[in-house]
Structure formats: C-alpha cells, structure tokens
C-alpha atoms as a PDB file:
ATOM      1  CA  UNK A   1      16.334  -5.280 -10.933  1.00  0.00           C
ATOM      2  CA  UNK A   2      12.882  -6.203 -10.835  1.00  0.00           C
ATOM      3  CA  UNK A   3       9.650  -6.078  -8.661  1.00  0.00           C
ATOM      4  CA  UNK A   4       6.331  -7.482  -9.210  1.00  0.00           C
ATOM      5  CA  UNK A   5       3.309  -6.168  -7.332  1.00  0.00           C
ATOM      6  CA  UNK A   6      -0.325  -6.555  -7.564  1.00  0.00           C
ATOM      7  CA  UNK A   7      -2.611  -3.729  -8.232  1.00  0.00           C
ATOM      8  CA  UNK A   8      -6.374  -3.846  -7.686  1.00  0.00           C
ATOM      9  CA  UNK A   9      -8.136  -2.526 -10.649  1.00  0.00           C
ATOM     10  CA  UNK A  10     -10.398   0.710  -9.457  1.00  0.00           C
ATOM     11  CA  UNK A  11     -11.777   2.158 -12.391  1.00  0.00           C
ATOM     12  CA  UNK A  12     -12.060   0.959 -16.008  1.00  0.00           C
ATOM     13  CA  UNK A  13     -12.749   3.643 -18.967  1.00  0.00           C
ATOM     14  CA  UNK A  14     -13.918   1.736 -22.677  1.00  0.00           C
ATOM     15  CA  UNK A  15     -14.281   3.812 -25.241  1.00  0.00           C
ATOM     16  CA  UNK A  16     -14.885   1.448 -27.830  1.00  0.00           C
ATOM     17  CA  UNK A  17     -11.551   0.778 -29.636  1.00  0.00           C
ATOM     18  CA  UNK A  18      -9.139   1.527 -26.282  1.00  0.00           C
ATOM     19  CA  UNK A  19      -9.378   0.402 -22.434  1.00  0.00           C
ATOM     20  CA  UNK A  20      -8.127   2.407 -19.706  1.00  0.00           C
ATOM     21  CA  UNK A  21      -7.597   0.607 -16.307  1.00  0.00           C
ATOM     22  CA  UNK A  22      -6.545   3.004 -13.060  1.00  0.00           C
ATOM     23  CA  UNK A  23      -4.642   0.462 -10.842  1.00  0.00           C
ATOM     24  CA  UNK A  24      -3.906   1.042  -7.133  1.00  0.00           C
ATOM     25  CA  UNK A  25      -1.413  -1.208  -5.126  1.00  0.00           C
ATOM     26  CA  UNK A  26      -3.248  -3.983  -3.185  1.00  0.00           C
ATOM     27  CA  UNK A  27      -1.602  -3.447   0.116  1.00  0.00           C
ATOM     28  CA  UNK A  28      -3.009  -3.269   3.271  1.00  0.00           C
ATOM     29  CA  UNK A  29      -3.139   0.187   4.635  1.00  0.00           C
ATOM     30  CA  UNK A  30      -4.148   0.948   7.904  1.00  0.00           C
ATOM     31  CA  UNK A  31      -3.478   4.484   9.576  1.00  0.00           C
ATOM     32  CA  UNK A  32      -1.147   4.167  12.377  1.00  0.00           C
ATOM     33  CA  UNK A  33      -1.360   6.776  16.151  1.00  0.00           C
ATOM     34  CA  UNK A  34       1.565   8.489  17.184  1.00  0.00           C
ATOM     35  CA  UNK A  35       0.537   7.214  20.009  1.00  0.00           C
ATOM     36  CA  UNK A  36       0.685   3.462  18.913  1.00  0.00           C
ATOM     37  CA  UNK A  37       4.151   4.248  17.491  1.00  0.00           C
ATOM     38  CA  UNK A  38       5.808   5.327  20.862  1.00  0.00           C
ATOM     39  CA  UNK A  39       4.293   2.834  22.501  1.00  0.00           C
ATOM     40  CA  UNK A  40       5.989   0.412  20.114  1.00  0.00           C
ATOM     41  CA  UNK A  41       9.045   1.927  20.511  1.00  0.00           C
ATOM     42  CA  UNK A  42       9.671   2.444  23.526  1.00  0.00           C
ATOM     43  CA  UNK A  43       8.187  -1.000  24.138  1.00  0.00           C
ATOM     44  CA  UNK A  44      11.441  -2.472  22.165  1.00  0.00           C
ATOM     45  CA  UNK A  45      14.057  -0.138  23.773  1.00  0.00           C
ATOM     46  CA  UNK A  46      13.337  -0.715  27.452  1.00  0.00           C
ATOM     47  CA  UNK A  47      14.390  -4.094  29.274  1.00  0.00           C
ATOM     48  CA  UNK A  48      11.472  -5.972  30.705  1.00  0.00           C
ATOM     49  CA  UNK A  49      11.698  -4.403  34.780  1.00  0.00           C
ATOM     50  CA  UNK A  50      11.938  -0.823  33.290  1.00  0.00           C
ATOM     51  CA  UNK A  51       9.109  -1.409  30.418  1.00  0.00           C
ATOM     52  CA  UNK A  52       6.967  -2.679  33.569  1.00  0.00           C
ATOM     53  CA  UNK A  53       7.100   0.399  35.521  1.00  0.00           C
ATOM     54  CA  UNK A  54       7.051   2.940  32.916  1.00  0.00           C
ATOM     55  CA  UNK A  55       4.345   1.749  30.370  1.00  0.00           C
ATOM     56  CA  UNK A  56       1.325   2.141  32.645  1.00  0.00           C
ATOM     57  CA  UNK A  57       2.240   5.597  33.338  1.00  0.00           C
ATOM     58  CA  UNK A  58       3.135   6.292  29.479  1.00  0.00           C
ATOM     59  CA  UNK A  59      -0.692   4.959  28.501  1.00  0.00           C
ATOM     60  CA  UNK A  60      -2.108   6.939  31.070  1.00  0.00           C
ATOM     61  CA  UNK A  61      -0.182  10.447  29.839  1.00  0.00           C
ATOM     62  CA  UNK A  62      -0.849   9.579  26.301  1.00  0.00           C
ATOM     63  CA  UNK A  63      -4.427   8.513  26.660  1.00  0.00           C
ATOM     64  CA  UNK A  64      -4.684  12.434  27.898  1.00  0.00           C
ATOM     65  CA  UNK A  65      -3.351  13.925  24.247  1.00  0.00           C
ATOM     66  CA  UNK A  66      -5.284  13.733  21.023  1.00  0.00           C
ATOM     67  CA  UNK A  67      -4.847  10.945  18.666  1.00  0.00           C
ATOM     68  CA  UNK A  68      -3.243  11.929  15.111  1.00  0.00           C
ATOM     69  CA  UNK A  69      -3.307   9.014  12.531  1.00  0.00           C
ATOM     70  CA  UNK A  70      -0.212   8.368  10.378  1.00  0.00           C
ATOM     71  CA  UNK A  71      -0.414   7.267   7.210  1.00  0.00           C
ATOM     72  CA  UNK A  72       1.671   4.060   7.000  1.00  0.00           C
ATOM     73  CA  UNK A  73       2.193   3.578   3.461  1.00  0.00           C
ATOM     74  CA  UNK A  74       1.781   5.516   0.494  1.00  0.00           C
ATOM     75  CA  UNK A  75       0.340   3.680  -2.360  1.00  0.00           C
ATOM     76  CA  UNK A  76       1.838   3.339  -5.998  1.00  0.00           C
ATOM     77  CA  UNK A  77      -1.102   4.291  -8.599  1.00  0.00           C
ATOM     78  CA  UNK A  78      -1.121   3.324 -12.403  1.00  0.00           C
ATOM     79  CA  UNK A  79      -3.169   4.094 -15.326  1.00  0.00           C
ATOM     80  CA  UNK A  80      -2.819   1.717 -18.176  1.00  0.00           C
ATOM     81  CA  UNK A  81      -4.550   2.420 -21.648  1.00  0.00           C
ATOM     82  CA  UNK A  82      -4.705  -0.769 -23.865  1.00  0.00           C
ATOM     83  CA  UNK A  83      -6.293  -2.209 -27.290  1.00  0.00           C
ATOM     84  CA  UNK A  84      -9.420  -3.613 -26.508  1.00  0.00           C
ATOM     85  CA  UNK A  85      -8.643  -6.962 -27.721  1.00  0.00           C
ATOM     86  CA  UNK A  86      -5.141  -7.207 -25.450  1.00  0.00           C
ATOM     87  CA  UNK A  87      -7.937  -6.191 -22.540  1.00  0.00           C
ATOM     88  CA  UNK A  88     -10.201  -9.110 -23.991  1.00  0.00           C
ATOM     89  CA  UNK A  89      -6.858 -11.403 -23.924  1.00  0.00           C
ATOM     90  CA  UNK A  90      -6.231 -10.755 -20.615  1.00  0.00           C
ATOM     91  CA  UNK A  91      -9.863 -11.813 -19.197  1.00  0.00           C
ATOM     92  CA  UNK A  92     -11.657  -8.439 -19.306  1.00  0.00           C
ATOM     93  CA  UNK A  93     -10.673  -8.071 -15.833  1.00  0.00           C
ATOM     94  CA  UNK A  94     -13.206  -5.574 -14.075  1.00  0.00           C
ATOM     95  CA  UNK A  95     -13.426  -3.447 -11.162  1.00  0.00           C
ATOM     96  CA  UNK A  96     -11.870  -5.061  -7.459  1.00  0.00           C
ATOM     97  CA  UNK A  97      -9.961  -7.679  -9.826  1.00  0.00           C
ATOM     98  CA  UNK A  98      -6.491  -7.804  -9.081  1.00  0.00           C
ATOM     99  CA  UNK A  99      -3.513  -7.871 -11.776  1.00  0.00           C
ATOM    100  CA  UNK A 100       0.093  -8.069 -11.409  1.00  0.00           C
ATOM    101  CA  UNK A 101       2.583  -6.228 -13.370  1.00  0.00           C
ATOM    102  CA  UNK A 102       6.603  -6.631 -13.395  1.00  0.00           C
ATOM    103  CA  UNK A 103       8.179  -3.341 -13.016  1.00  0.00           C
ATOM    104  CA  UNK A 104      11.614  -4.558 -14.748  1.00  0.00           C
ATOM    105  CA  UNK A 105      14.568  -1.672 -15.561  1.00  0.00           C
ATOM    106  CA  UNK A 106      15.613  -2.809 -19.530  1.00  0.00           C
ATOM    107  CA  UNK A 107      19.204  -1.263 -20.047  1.00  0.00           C
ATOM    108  CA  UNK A 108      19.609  -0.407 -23.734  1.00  0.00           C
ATOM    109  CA  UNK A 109      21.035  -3.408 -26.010  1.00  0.00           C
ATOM    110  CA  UNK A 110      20.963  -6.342 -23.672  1.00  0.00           C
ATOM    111  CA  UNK A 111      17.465  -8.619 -23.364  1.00  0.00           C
END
C-alpha cells in the first residue's frame, strides 16, 4: 500500500553538516461545534416536512447552550534530518514550502 501526502515545512534546524526539517500535514483544519454537527445530522436523517418543523426550534434550543469546538482532524507530524547537500538537491526548501513524501510499506525481499 501506499499514500502520498504533502507536508508544509514549519521549522528548519542547520547545523552545518545536517538539516532537520519538522513537517506538518497541509490539510485544512478547521474546528467543528457540536452544535454544527447535530445540526448536520439531523439535517440528513429527517425527510424534508419533518426537517422544516423541527430545525427552527433545534437552532433556537441550541443557540441557548455553549459552543464547544471539535477538533476535526488530527494532523500527522514528521521530523526529517538529512545531509546538507540531499537538502541542497532538493531546492533548500524553507519555511511554509510544501514537500510531498510517499509513505510506501516495503515487505522484506521483494522491490
């Protein structure tokens, strides 16, 4: 199996002889309400009549309770350390650049 992502690069360490790049997943994140989600929910388990009658009273309960964000995605972090000169090879990417790496599962003996 095998996935290829991009990462955005968001930190990069060079200590002369050696580069260390800390990679986070470029994805788009954005915290989600409970409130949002059972909206959405029920929103795509009612028929249209019975979504018409209920939803205005559903907003109006909910807009009563706090809002607590989800998190809607948690993101995959590497840390790479390199030779300088494979760093140099590869552009001397910097900070906010944005790489992609194959995550590929090698099974002993077979290429």
């Amino acid at each position: 199996m095998s996935e290829t992502n991009e990462f955005k690069i968001t930190q990069t360490i060079d200590s002369g002889q050696v580069v260390q790049l800390s990679l986070t997943e470029n994805v788009s994140t954005e915290p989600l309400s409970q409130k949002q989600m059972i909206m959405e929910n029920l929103s795509k388990k009612l028929d249209a009549e019975t979504r018409k009658q209920i939803m205005p009273v559903l907003y109006a309960i909910l807009q009563a309770q706090p809002t607590i964000k989800v998190k809607s995605y948690r993101q995959t972090q590497v840390t790479i350390a390199m030779p300088k000169s494979r760093y140099q090879n590869i552009g001397s990417p910097g900070v906010g650049d944005i790489l992609t790496l194959d995550f590929t599962k090698i099974t002993p003996g077979t290429k």
